[in-house]
PDB file of N, CA and C in Angstrom:
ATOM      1  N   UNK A   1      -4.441  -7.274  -8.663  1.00  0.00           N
ATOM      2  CA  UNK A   1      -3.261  -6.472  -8.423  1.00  0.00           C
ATOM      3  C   UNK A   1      -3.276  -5.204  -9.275  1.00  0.00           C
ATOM      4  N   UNK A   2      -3.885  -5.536 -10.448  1.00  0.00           N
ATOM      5  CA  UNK A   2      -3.579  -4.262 -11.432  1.00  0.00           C
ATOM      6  C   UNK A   2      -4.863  -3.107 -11.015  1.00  0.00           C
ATOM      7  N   UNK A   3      -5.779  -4.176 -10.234  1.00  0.00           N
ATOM      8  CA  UNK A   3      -6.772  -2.937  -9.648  1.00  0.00           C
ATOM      9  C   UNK A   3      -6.123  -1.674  -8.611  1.00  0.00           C
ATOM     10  N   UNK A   4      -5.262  -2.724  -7.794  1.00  0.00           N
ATOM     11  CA  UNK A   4      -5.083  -1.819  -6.545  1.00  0.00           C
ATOM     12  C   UNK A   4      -3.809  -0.587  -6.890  1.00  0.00           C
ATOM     13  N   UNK A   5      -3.212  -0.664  -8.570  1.00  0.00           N
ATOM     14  CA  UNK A   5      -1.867  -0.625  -8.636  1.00  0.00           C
ATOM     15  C   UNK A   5      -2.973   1.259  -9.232  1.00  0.00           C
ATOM     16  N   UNK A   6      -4.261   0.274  -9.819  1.00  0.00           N
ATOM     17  CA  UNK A   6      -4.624   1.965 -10.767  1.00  0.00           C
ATOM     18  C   UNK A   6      -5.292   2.724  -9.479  1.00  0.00           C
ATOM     19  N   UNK A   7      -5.867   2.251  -8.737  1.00  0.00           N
ATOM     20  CA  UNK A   7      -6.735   3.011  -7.889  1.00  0.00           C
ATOM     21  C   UNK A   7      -5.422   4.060  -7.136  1.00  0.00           C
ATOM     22  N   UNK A   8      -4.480   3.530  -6.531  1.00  0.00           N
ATOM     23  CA  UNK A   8      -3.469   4.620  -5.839  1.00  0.00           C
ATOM     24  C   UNK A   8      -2.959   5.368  -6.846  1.00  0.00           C
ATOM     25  N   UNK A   9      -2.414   4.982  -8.258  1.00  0.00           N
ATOM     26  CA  UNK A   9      -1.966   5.838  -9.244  1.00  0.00           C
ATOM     27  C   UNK A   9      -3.125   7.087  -9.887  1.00  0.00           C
ATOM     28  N   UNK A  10      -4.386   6.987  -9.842  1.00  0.00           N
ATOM     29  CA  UNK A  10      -5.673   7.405  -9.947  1.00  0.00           C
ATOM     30  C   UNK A  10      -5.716   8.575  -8.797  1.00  0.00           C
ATOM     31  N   UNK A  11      -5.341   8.045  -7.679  1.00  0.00           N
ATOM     32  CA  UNK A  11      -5.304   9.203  -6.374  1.00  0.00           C
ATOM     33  C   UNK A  11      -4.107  10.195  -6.084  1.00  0.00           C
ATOM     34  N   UNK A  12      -3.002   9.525  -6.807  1.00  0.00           N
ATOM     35  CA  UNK A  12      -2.203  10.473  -6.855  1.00  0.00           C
ATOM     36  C   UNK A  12      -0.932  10.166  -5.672  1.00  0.00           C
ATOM     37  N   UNK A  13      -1.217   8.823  -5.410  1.00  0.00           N
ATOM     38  CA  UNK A  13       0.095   8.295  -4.314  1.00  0.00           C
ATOM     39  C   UNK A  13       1.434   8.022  -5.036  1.00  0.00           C
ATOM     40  N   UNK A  14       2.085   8.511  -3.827  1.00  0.00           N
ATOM     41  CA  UNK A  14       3.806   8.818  -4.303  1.00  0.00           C
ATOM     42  C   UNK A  14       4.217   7.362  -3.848  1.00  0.00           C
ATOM     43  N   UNK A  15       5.721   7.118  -5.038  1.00  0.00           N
ATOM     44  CA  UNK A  15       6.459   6.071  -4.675  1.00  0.00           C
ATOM     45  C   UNK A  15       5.896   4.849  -4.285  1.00  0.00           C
ATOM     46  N   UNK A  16       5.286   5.006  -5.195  1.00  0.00           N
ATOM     47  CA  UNK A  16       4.776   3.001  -5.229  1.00  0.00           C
ATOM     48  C   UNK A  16       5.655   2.005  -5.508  1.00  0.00           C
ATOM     49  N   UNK A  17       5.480   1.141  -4.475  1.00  0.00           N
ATOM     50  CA  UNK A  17       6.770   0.066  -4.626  1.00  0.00           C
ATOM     51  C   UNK A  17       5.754  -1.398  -4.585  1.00  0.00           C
ATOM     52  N   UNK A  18       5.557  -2.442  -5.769  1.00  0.00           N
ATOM     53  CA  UNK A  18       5.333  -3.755  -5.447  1.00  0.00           C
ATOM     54  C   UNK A  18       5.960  -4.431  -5.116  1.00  0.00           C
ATOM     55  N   UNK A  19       5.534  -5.440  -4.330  1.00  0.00           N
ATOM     56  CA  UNK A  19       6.737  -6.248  -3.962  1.00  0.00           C
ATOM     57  C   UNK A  19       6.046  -7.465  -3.811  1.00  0.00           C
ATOM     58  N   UNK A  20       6.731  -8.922  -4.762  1.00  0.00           N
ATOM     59  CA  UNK A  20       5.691  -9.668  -4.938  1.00  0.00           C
ATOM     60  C   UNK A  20       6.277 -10.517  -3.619  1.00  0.00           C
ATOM     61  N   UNK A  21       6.045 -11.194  -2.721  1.00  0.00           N
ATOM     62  CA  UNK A  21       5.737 -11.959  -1.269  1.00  0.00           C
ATOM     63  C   UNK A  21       5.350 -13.762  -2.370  1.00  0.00           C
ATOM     64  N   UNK A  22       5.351 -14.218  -2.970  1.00  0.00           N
ATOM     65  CA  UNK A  22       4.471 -15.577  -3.579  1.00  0.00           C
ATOM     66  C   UNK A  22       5.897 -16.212  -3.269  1.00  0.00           C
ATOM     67  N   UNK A  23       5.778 -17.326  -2.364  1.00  0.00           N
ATOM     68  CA  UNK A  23       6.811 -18.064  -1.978  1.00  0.00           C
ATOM     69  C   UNK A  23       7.618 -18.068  -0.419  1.00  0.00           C
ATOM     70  N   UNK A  24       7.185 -16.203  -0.663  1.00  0.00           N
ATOM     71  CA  UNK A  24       7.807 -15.958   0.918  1.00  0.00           C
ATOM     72  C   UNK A  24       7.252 -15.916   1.989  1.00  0.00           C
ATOM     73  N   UNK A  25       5.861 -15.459   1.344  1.00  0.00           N
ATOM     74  CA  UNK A  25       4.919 -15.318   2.914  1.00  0.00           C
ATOM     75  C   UNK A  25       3.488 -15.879   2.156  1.00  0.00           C
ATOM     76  N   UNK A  26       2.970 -16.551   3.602  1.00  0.00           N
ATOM     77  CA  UNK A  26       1.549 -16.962   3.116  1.00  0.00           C
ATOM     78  C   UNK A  26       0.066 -15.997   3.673  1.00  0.00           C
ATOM     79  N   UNK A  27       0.741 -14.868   4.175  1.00  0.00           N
ATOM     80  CA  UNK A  27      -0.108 -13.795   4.179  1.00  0.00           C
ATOM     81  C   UNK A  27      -0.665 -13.199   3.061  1.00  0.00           C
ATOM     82  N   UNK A  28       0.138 -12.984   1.835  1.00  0.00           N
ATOM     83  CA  UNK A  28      -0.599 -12.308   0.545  1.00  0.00           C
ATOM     84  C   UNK A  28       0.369 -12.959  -0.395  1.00  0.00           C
ATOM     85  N   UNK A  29      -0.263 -12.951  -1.573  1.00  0.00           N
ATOM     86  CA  UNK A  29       1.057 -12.880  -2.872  1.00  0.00           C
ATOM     87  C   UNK A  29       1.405 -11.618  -3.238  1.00  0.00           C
ATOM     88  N   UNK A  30       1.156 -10.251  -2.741  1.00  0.00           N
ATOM     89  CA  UNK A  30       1.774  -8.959  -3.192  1.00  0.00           C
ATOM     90  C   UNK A  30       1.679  -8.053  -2.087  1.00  0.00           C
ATOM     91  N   UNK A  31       2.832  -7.197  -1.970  1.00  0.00           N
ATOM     92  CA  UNK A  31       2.678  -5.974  -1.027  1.00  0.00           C
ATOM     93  C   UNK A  31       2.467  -5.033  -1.958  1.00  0.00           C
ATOM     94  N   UNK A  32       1.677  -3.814  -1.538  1.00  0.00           N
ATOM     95  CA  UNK A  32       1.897  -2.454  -2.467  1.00  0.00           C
ATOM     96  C   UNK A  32       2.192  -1.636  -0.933  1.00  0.00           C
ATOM     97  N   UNK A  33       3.195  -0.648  -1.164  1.00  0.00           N
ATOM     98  CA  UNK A  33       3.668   0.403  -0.186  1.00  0.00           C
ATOM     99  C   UNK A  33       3.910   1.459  -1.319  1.00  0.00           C
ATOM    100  N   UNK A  34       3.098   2.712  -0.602  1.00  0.00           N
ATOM    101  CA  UNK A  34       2.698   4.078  -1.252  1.00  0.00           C
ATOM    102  C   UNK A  34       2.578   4.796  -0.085  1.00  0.00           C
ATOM    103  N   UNK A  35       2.956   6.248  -0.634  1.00  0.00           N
ATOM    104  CA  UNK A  35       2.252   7.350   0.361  1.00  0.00           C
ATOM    105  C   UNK A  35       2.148   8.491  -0.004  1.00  0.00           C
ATOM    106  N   UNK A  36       0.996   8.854   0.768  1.00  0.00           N
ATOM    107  CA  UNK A  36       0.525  10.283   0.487  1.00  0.00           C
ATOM    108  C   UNK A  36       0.958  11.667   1.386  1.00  0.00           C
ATOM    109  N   UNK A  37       1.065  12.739   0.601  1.00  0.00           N
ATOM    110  CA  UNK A  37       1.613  13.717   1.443  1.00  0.00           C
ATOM    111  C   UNK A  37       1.083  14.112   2.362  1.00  0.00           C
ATOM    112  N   UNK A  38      -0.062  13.801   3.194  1.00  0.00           N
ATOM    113  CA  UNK A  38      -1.011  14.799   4.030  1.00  0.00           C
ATOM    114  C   UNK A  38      -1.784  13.122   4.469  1.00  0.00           C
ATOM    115  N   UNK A  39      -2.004  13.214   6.360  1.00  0.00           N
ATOM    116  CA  UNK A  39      -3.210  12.313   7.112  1.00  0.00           C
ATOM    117  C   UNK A  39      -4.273  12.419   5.674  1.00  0.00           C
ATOM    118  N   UNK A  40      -4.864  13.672   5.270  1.00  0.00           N
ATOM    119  CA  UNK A  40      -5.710  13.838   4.605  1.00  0.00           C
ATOM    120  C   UNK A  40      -5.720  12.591   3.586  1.00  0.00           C
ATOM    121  N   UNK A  41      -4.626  12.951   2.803  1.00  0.00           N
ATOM    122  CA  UNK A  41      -4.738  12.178   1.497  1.00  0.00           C
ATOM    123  C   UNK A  41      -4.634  10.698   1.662  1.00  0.00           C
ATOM    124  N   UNK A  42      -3.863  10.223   2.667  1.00  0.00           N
ATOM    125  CA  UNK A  42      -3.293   8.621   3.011  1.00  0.00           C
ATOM    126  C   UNK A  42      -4.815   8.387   3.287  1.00  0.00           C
ATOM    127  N   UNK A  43      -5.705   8.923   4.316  1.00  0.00           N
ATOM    128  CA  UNK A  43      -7.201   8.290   4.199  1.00  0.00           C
ATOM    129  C   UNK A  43      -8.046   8.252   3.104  1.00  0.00           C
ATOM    130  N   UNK A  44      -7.752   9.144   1.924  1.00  0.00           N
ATOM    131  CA  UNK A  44      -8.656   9.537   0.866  1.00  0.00           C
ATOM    132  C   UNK A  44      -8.358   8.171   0.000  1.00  0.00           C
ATOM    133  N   UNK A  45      -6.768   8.204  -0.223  1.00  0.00           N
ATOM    134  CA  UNK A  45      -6.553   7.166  -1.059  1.00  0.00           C
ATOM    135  C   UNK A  45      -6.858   5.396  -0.472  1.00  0.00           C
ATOM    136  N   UNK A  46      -6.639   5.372   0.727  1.00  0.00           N
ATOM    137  CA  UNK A  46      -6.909   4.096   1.318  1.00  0.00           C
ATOM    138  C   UNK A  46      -8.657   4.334   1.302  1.00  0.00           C
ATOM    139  N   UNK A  47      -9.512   4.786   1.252  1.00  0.00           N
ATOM    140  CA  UNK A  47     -11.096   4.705   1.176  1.00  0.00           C
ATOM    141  C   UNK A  47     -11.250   4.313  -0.276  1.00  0.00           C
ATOM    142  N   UNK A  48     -10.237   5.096  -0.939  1.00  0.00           N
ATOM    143  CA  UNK A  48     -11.143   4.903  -2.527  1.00  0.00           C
ATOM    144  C   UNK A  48     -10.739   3.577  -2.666  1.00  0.00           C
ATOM    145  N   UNK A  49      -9.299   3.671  -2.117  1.00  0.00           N
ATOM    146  CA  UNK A  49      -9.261   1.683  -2.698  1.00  0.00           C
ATOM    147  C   UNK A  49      -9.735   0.850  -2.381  1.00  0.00           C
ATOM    148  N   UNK A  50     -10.771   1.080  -1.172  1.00  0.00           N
ATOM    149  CA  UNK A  50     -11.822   0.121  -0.724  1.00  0.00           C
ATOM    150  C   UNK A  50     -12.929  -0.012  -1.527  1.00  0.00           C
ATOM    151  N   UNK A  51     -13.145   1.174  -1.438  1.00  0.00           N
ATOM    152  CA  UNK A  51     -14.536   1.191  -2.620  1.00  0.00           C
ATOM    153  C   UNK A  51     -14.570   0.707  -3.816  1.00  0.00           C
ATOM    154  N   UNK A  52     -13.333   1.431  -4.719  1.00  0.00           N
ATOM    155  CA  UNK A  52     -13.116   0.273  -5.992  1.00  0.00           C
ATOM    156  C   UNK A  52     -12.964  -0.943  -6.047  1.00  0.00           C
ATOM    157  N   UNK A  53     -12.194  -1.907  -5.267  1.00  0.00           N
ATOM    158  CA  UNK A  53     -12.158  -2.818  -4.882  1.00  0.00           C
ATOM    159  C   UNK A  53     -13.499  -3.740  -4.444  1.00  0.00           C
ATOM    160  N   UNK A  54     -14.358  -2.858  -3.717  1.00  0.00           N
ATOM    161  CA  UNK A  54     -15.901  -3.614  -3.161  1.00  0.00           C
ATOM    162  C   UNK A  54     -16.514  -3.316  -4.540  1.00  0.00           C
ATOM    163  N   UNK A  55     -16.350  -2.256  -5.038  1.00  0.00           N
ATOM    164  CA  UNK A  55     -17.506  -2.264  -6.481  1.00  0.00           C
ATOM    165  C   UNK A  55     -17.002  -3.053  -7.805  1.00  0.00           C
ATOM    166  N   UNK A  56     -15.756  -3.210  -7.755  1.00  0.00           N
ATOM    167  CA  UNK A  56     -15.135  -3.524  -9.361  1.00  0.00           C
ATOM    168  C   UNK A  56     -14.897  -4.767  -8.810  1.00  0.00           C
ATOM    169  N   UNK A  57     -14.604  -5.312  -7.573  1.00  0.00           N
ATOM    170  CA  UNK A  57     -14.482  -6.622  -7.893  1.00  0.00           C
ATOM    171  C   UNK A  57     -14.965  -7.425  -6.998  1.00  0.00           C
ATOM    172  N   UNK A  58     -15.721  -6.666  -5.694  1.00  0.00           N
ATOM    173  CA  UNK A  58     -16.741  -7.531  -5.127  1.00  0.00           C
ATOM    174  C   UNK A  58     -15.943  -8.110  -3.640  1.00  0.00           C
ATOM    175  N   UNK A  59     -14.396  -7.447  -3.651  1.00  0.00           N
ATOM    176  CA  UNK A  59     -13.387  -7.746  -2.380  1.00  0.00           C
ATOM    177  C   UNK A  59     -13.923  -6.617  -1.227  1.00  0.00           C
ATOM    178  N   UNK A  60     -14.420  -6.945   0.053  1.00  0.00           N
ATOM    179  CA  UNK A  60     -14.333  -6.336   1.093  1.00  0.00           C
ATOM    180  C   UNK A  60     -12.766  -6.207   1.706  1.00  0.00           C
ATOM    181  N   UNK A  61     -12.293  -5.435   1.358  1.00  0.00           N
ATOM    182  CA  UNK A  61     -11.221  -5.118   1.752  1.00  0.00           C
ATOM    183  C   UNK A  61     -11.374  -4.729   4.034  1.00  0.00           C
ATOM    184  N   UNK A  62     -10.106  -5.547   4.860  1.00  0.00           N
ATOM    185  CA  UNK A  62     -10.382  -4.655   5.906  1.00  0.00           C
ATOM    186  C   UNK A  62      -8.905  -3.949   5.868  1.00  0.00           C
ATOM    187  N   UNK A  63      -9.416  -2.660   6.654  1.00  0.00           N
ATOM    188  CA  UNK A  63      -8.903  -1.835   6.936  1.00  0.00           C
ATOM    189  C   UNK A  63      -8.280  -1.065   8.296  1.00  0.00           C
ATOM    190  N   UNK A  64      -7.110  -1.085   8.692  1.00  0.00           N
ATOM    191  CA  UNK A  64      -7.153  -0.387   9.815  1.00  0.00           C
ATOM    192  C   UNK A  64      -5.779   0.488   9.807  1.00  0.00           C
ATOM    193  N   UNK A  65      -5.973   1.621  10.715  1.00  0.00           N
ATOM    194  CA  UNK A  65      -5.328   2.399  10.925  1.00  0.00           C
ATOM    195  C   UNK A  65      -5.942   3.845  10.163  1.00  0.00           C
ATOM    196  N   UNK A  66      -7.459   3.916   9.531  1.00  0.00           N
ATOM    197  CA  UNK A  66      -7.728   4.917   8.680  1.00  0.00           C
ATOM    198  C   UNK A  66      -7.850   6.050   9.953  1.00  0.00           C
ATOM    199  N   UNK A  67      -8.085   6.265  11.218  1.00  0.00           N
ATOM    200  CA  UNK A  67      -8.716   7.152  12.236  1.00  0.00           C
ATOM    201  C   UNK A  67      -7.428   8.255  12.465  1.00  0.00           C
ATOM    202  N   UNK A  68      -6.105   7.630  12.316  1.00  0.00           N
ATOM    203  CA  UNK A  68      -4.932   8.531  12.804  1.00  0.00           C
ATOM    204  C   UNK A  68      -4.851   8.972  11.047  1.00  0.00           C
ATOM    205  N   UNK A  69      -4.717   7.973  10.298  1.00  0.00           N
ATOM    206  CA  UNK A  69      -4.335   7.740   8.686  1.00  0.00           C
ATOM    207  C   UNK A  69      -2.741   8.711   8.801  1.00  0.00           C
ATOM    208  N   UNK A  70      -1.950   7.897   9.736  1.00  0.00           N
ATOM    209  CA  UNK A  70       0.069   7.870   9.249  1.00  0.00           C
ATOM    210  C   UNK A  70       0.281   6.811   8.721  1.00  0.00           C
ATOM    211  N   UNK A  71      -0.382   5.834   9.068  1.00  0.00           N
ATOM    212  CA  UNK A  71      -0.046   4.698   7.892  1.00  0.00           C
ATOM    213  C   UNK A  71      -1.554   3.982   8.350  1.00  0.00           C
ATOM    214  N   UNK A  72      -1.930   3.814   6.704  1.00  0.00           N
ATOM    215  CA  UNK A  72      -3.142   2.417   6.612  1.00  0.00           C
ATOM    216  C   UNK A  72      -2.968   1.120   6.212  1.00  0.00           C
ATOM    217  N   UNK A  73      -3.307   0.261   6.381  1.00  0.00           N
ATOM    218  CA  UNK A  73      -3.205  -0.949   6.017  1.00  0.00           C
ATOM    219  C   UNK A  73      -4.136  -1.696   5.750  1.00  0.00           C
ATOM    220  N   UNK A  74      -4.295  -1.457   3.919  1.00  0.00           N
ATOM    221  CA  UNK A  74      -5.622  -2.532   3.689  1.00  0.00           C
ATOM    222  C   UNK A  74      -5.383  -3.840   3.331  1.00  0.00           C
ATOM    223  N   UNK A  75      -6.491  -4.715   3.440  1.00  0.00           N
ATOM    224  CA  UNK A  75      -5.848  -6.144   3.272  1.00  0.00           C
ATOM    225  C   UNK A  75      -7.277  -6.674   2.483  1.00  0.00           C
ATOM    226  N   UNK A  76      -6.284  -6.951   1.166  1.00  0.00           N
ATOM    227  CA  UNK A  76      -7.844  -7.313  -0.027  1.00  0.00           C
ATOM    228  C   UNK A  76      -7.533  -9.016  -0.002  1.00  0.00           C
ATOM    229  N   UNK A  77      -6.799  -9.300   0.635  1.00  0.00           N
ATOM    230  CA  UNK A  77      -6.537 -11.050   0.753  1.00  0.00           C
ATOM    231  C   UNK A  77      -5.459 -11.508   0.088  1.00  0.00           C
ATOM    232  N   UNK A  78      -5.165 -11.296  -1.317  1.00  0.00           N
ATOM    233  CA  UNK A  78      -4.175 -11.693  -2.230  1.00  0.00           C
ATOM    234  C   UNK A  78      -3.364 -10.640  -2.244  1.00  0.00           C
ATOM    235  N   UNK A  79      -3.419  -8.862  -2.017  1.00  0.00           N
ATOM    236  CA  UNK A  79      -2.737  -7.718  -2.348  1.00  0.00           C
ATOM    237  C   UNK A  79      -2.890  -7.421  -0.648  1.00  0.00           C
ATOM    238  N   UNK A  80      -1.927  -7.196  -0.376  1.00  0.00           N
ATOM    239  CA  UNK A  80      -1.725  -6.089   1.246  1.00  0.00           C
ATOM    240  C   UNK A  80      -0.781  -5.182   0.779  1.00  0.00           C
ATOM    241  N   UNK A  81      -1.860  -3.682   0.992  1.00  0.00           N
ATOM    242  CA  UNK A  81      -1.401  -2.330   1.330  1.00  0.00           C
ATOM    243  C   UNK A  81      -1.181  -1.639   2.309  1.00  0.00           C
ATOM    244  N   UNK A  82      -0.093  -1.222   1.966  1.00  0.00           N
ATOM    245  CA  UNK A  82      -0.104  -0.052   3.076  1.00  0.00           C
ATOM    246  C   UNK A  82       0.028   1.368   2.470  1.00  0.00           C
ATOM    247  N   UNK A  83      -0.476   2.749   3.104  1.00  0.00           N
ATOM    248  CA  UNK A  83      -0.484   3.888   2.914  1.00  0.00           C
ATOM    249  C   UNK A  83      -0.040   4.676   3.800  1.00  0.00           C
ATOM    250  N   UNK A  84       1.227   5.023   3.685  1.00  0.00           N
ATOM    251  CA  UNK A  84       1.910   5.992   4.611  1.00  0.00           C
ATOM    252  C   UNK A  84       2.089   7.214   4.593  1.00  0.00           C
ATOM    253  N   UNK A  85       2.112   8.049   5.793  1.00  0.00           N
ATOM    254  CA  UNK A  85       3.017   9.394   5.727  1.00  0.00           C
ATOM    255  C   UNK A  85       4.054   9.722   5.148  1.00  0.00           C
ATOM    256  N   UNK A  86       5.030  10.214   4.175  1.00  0.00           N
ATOM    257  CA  UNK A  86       6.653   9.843   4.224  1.00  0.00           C
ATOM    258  C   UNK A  86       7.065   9.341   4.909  1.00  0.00           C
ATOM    259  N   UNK A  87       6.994  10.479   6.270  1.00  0.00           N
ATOM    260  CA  UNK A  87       7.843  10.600   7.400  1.00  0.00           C
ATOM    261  C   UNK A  87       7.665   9.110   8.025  1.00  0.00           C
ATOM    262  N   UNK A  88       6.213   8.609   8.250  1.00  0.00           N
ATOM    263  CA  UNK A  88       5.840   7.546   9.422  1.00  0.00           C
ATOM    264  C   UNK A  88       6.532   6.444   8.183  1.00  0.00           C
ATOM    265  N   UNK A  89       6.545   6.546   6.805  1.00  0.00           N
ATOM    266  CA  UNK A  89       7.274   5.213   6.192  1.00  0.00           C
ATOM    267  C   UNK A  89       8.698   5.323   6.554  1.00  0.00           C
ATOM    268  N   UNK A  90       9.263   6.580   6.374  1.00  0.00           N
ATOM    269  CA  UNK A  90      10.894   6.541   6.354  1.00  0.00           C
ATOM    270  C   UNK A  90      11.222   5.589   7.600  1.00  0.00           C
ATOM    271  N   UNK A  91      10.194   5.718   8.970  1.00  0.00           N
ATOM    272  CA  UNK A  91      10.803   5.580  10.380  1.00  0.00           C
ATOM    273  C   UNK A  91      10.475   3.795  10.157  1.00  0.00           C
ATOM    274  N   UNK A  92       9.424   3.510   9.701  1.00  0.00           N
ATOM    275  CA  UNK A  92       9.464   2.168   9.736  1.00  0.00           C
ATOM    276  C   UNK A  92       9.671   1.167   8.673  1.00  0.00           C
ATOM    277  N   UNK A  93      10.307   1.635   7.496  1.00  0.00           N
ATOM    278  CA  UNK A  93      10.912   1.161   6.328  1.00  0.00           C
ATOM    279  C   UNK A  93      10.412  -0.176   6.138  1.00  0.00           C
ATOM    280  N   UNK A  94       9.299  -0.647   5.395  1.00  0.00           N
ATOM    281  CA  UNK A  94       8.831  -2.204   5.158  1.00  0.00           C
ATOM    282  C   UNK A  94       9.801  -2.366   4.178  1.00  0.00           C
ATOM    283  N   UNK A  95       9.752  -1.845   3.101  1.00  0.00           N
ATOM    284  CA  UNK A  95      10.748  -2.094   1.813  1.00  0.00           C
ATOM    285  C   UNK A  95      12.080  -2.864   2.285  1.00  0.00           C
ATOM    286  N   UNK A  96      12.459  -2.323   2.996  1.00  0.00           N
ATOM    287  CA  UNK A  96      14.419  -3.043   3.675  1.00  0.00           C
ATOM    288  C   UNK A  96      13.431  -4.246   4.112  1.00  0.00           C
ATOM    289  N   UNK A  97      12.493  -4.789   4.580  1.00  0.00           N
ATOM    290  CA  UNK A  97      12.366  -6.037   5.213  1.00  0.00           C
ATOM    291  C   UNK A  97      12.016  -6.619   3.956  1.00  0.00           C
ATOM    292  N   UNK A  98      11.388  -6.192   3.373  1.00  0.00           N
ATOM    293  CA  UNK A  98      10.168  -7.067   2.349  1.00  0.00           C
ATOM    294  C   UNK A  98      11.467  -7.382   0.693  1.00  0.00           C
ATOM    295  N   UNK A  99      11.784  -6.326   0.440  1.00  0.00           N
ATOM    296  CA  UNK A  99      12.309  -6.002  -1.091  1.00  0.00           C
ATOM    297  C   UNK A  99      13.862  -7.444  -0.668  1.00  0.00           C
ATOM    298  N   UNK A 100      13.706  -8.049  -2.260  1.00  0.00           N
ATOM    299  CA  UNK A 100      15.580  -8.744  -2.073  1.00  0.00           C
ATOM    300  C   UNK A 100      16.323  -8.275  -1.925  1.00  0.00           C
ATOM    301  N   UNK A 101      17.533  -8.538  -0.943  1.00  0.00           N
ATOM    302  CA  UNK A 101      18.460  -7.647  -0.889  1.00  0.00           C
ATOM    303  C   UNK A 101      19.177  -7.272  -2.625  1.00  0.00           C
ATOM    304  N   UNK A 102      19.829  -6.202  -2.601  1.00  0.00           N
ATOM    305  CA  UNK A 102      20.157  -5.330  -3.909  1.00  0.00           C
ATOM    306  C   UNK A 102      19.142  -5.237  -4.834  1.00  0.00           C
ATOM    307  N   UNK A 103      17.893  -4.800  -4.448  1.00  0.00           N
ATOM    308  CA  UNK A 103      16.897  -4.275  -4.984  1.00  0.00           C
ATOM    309  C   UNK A 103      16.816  -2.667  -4.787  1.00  0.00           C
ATOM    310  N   UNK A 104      16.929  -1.916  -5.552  1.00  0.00           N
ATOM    311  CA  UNK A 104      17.038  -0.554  -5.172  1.00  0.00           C
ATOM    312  C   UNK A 104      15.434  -0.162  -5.326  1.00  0.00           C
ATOM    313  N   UNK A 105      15.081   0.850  -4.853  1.00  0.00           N
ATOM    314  CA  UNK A 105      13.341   1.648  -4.848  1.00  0.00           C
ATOM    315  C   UNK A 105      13.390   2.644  -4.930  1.00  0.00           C
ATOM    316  N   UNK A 106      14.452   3.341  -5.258  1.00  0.00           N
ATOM    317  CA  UNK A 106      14.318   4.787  -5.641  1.00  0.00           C
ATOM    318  C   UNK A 106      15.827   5.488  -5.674  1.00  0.00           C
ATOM    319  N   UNK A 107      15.494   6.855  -6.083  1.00  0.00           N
ATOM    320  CA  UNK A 107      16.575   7.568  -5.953  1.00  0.00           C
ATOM    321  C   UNK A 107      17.547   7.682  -4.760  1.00  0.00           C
ATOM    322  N   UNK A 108      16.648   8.075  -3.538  1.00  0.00           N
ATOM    323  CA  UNK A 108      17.428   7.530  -2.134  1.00  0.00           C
ATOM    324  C   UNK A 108      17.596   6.106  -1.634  1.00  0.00           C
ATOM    325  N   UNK A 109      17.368   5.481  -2.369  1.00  0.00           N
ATOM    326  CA  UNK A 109      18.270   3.814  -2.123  1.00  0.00           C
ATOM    327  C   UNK A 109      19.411   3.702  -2.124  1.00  0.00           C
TER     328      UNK A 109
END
């Protein structure tokens, strides 16, 4: 977790929100939701976190959604990311599904 938390902070992704899932879902024990300002950057940062991830710890991360890159979604097994547009996160808000209710995530919460 603390890999995937430096690699997006390393790239420069906005508004990182964890959200630990252990109990609730048996898909992962952690969400990370981040995003980058530009298609550009949401693919840059979702590649590097593959790569660090395959080199530092030997996880083939898969990946999809890098070809449009409005939102990616990598999945290292125990951590599922996603990397959004603002805009494409604002419209589909995971945080309101995922976060406890009266959990705030930011200034516009």
């Amino acid at each position: 977790m603390d890999a995937v938390l430096a690699s997006v902070d390393d790239d420069k992704a906005e508004d990182i929100v964890q959200i630990d899932l252990r109990g609730r879902s048996d898909v992962a024990d952690y969400m990370v939701i981040c995003s980058g300002r530009s298609s550009r950057q949401v693919a840059a940062i979702a590649e590097k976190l593959s790569e660090r991830l395959k080199t530092q710890l030997g996880i083939v991360a898969k990946m999809e959604g890098k070809e449009t890159a409005d939102w990616v979604l990598i999945d290292s097994g125990d951590v599922i990311v996603h990397v959004f547009r603002p805009e494409v996160r604002e419209f589909y808000q995971l945080e309101k599904m995922w976060l406890p209710s009266g959990v705030a995530r930011g200034p516009e919460a």
